[in-house]
Protein backbone atom coordinates (compact mmCIF):
# COMPACT_ATOMS: atom_id res chain seq x y z
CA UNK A 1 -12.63 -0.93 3.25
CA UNK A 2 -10.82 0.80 0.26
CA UNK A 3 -12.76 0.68 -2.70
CA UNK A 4 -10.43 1.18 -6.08
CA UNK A 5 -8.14 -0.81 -8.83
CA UNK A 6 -5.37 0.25 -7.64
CA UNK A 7 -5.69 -1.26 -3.91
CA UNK A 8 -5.03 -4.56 -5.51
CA UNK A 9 -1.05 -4.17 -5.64
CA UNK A 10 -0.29 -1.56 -2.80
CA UNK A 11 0.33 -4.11 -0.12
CA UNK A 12 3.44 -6.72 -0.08
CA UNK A 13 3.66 -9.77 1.54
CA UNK A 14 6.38 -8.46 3.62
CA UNK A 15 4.23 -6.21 4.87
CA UNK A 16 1.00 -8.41 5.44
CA UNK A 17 4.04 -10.80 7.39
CA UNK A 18 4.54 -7.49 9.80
CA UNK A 19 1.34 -6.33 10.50
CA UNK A 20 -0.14 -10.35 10.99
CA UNK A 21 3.01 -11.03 13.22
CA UNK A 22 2.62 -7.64 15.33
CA UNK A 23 -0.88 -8.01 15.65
CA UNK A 24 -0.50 -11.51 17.10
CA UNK A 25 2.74 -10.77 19.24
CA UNK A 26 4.62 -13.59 16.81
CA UNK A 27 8.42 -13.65 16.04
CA UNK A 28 9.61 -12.44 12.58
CA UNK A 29 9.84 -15.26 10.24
CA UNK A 30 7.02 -17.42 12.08
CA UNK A 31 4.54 -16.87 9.37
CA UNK A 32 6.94 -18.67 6.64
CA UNK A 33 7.77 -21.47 8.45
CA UNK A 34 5.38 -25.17 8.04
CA UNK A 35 4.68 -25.50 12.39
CA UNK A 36 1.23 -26.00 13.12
CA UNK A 37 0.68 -24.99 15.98
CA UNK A 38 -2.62 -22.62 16.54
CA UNK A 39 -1.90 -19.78 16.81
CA UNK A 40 0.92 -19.23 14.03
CA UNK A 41 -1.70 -21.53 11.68
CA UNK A 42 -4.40 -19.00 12.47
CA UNK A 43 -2.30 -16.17 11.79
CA UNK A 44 -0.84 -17.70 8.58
CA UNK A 45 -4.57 -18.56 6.99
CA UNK A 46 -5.23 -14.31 7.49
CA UNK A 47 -2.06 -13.71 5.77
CA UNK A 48 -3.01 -15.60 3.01
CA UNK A 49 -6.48 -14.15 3.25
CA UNK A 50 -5.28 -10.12 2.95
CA UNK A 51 -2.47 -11.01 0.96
CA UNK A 52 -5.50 -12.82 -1.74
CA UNK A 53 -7.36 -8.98 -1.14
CA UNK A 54 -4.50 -6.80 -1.26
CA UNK A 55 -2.15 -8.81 -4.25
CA UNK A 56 -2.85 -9.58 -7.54
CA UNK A 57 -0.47 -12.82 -6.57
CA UNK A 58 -2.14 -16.25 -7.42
CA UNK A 59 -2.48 -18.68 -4.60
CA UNK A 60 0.70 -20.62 -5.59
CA UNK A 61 2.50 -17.51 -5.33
CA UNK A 62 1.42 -16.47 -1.59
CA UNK A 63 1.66 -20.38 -0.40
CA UNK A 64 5.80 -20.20 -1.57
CA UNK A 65 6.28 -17.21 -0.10
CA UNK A 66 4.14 -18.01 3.46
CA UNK A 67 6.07 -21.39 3.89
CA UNK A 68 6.36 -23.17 0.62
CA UNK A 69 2.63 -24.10 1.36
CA UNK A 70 0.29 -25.62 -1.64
CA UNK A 71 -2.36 -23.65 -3.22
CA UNK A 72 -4.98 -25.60 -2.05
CA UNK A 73 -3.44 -24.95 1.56
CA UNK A 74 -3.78 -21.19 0.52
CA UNK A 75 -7.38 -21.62 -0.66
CA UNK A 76 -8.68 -23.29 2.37
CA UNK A 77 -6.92 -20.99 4.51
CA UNK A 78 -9.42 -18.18 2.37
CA UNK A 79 -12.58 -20.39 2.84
CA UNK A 80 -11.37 -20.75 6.42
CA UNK A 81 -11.17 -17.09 7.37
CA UNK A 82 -14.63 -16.29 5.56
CA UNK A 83 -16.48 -19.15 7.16
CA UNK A 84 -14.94 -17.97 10.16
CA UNK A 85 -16.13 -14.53 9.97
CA UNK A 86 -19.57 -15.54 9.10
CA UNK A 87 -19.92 -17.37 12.28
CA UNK A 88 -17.66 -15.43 14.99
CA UNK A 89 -18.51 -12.23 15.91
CA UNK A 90 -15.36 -11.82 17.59
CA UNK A 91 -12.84 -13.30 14.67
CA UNK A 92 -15.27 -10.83 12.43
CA UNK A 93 -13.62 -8.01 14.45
CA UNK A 94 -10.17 -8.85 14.20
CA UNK A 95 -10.61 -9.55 10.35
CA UNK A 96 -12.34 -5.89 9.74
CA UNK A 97 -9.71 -4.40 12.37
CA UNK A 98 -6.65 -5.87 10.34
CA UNK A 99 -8.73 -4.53 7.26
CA UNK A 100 -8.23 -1.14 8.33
CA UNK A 101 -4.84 -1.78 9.23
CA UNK A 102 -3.99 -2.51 4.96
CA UNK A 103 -5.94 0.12 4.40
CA UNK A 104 -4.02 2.39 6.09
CA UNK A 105 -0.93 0.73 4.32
CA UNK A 106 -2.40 1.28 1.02
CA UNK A 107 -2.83 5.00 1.42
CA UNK A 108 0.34 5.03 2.53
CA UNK A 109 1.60 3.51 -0.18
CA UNK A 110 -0.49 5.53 -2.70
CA UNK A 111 0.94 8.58 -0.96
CA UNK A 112 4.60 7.49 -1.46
CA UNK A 113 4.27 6.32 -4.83
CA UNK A 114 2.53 9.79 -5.69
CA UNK A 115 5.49 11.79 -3.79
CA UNK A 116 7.90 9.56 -5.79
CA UNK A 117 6.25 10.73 -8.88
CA UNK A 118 6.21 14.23 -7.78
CA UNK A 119 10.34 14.04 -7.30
CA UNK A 120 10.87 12.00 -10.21
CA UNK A 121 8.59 15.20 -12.87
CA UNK A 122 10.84 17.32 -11.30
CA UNK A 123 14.63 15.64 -11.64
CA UNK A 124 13.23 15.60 -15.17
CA UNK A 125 12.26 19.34 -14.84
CA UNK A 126 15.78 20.20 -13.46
CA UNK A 127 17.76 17.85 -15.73
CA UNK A 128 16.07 20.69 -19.11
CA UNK A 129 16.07 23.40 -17.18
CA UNK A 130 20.08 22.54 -16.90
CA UNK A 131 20.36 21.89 -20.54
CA UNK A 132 18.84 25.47 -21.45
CA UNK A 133 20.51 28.18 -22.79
CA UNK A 134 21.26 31.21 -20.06
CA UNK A 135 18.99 33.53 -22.39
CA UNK A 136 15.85 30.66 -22.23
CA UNK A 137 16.62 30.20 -18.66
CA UNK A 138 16.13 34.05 -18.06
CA UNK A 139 13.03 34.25 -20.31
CA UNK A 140 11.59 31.20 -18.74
CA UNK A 141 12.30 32.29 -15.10
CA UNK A 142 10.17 35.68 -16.26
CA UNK A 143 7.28 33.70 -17.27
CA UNK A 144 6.84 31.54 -14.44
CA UNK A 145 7.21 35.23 -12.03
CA UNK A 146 4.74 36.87 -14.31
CA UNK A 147 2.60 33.74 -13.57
CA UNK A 148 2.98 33.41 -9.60
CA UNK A 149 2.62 37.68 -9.39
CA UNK A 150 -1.07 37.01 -11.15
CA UNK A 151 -2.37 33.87 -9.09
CA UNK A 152 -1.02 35.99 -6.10
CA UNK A 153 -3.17 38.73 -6.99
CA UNK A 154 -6.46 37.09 -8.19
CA UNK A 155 -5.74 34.96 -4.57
CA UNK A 156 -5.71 38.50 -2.91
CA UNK A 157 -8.41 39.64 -4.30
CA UNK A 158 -10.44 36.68 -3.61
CA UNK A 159 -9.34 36.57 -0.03
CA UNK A 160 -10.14 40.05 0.59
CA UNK A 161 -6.63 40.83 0.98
């Protein structure tokens, strides 16, 4: 498992919905609706087990969204799925598998929110550059060459080049 603060709010429900209802072969939507039968209720108690690990969402929260359930349905579910693991080897499995699965999500959504910051530095880079004057422009476009020519060369020289 991920270990960080910031794993806490890279997953969304909609996403803990698709990865519980492809894991389990169920149809889209199944997870929201109030049927009981096994093997959507088994499915629904891990969704509201990863989406208590990977949200900051209070129980209330994840219960309206996964079929206008109660909290306390939400908090069982949690109790469920760790008593569960403690005893079943086999459930244990499928809980740490589906683990990795968010985990996977959450780098992936680290790495998009990171890219997104990386375009959004430099539309704000672009949108001065724009606004400079062609003389500042000139002189800054010199700077940054002069800078690139030296890393170049101290990378040369350190490569042997």
């Amino acid at each position: 498992m991920i270990i960080g603060k910031w794993i806490r709010t890279m997953v969304q429900f909609e996403q803990i919905e698709r990865i519980i209802s492809n894991y389990f072969q169920l149809p889209e939507g199944a997870l929201r609706t109030k049927t009981r039968k096994t093997e959507v209720t088994e499915a629904r108690q891990l969704c509201h087990y990863f989406a208590s690990e990977y949200t900051k969402s209070y129980h209330r929260v994840i219960g309206q969204y996964f079929g206008d359930l109660d909290y306390t349905t939400v908090s069982y579910s949690i109790k469920m799925v760790t008593d569960h693991s403690k005893v079943d080897k086999n459930y244990l499995s499928i809980v740490i598998e589906l683990h990795e699965l968010f985990d996977g999500v959450v780098i992936a959504n680290k790495r998009r929110e990171e890219r997104q910051k990386s375009i959004d530095r430099m539309n704000d880079a672009i949108e001065l550059i724009n606004e400079l004057p062609y003389n500042e422009l000139i002189n800054l476009l010199n700077l940054i060459t002069q800078n690139l020519t030296e890393k170049y060369k101290k990378w040369k020289v350190n490569n042997n080049y």
